[in-house]
C-alpha atoms as a PDB file:
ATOM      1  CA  UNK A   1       4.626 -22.293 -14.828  1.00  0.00           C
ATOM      2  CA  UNK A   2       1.576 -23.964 -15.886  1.00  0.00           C
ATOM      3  CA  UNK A   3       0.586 -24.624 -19.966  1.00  0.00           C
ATOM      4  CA  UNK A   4      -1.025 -22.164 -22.059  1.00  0.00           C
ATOM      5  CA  UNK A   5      -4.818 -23.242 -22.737  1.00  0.00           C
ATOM      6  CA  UNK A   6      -5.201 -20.517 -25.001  1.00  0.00           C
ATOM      7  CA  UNK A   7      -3.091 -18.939 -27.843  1.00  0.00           C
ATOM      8  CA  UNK A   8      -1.970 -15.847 -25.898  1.00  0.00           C
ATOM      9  CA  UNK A   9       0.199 -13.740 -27.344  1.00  0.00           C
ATOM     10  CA  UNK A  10       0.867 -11.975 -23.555  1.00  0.00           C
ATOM     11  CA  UNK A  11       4.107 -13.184 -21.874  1.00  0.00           C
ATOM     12  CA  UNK A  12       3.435 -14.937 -18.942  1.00  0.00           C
ATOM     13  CA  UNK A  13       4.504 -13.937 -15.595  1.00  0.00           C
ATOM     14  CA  UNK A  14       7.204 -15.394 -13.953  1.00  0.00           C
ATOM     15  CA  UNK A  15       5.981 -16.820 -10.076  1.00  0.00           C
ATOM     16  CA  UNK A  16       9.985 -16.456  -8.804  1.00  0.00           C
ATOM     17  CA  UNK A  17       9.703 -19.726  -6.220  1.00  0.00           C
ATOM     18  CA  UNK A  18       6.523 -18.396  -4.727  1.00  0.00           C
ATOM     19  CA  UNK A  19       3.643 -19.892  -5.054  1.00  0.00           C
ATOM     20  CA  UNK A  20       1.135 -21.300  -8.271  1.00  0.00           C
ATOM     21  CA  UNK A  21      -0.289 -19.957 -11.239  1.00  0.00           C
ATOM     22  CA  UNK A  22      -3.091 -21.158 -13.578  1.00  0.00           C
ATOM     23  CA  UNK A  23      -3.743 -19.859 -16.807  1.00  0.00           C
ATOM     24  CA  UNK A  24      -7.523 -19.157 -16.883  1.00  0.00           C
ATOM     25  CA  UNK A  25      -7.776 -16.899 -19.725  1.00  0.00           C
ATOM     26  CA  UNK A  26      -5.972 -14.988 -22.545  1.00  0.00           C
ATOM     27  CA  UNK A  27      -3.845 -12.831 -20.719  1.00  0.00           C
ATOM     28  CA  UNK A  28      -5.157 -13.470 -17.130  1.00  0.00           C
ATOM     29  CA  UNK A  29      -3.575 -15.900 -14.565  1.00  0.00           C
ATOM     30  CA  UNK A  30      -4.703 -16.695 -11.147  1.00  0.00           C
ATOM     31  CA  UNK A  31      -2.292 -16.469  -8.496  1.00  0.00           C
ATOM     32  CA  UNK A  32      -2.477 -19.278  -5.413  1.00  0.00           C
ATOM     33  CA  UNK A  33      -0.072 -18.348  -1.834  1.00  0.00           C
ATOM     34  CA  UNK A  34       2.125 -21.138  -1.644  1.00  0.00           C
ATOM     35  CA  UNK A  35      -0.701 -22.878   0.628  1.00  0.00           C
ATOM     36  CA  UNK A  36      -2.961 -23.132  -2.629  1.00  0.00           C
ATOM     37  CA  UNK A  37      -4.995 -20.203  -1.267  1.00  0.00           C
ATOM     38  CA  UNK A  38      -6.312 -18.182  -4.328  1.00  0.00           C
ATOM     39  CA  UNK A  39      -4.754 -14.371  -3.748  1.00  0.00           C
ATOM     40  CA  UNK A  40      -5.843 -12.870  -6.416  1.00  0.00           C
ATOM     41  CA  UNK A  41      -5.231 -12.456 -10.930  1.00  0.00           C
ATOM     42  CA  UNK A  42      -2.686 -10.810 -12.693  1.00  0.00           C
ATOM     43  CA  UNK A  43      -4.059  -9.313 -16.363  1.00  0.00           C
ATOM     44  CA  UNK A  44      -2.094  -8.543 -19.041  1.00  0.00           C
ATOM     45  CA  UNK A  45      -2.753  -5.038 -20.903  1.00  0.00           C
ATOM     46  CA  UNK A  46      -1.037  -4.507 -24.251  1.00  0.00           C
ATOM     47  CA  UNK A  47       0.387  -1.090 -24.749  1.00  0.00           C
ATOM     48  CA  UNK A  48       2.205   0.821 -27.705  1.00  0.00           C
ATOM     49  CA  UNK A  49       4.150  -2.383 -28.086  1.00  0.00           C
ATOM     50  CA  UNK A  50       4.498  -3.241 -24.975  1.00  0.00           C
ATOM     51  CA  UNK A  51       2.589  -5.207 -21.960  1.00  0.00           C
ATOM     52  CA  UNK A  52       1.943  -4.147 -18.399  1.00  0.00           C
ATOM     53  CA  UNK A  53       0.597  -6.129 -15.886  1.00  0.00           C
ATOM     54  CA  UNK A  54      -2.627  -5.711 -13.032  1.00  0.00           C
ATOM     55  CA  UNK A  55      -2.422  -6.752 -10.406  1.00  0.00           C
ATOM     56  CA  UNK A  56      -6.273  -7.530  -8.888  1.00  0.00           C
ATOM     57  CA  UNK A  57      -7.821  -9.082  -5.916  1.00  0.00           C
ATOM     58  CA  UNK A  58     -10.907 -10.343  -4.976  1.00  0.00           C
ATOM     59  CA  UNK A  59     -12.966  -8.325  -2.502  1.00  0.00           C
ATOM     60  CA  UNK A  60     -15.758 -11.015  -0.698  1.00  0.00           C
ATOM     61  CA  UNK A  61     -18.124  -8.417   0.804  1.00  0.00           C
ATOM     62  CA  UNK A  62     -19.075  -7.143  -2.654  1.00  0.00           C
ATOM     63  CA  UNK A  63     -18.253 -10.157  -4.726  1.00  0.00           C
ATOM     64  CA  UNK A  64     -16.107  -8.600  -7.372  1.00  0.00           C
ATOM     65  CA  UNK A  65     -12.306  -7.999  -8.452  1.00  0.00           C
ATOM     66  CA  UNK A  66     -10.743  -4.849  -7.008  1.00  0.00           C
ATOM     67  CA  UNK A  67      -7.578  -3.192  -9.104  1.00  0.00           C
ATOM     68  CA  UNK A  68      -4.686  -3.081  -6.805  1.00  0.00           C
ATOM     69  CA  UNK A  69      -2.726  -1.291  -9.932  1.00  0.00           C
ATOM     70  CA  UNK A  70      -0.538  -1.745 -13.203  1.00  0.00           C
ATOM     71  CA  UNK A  71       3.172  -2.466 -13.090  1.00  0.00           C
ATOM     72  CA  UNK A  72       5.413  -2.375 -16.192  1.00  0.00           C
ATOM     73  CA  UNK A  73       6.819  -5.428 -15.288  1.00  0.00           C
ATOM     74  CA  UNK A  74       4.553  -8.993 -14.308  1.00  0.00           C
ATOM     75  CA  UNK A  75       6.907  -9.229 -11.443  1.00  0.00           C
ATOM     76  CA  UNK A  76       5.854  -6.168  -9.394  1.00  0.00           C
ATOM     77  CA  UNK A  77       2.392  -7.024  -9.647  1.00  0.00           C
ATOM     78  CA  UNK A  78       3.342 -10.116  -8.446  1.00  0.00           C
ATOM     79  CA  UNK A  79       5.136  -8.785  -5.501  1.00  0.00           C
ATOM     80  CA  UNK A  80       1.779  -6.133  -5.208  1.00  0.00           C
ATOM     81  CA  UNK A  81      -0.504  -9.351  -4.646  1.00  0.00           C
ATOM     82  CA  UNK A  82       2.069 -11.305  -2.356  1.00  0.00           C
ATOM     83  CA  UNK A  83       2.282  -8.293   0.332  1.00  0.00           C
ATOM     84  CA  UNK A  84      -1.020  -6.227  -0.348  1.00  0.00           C
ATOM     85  CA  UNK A  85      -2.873  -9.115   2.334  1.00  0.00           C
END
């Protein structure tokens, strides 16, 4: 799990034994394929109390982040950016 740049009051998700993580924002990680191939970010979204977790990946042919979904847990939208190539 890489170190907290930020004081971020979102948990971080938890990578499992598959591939990297960088924090690169309050509440947002990057996710790298065990390679060190960028896959996508997960975002945090505080709730009523709770967090949930997006997962998003970057689309090349118009340059921007598409929304692959929110999970209630960081470890589904993990799993969302891991098979969802």
């Amino acid at each position: 799990m890489s170190t907290a740049l930020w004081n971020d009051p979102a948990p971080a998700p938890r990578l499992s034994g598959w591939g990297r993580m960088t924090h690169v924002a309050a509440g947002l990680w990057r996710i790298a394929d065990p390679r060190g191939v960028v896959v996508g970010h997960i975002r945090a979204i505080a709730t009523d109390g709770d967090w949930r977790y997006a997962a998003e990946r970057f689309h090349a042919a118009s340059g921007r982040f598409r929304a692959l979904g929110e999970f209630w847990s960081s470890s589904d939208a993990l799993e969302c950016l891991r098979y969802t190539r």
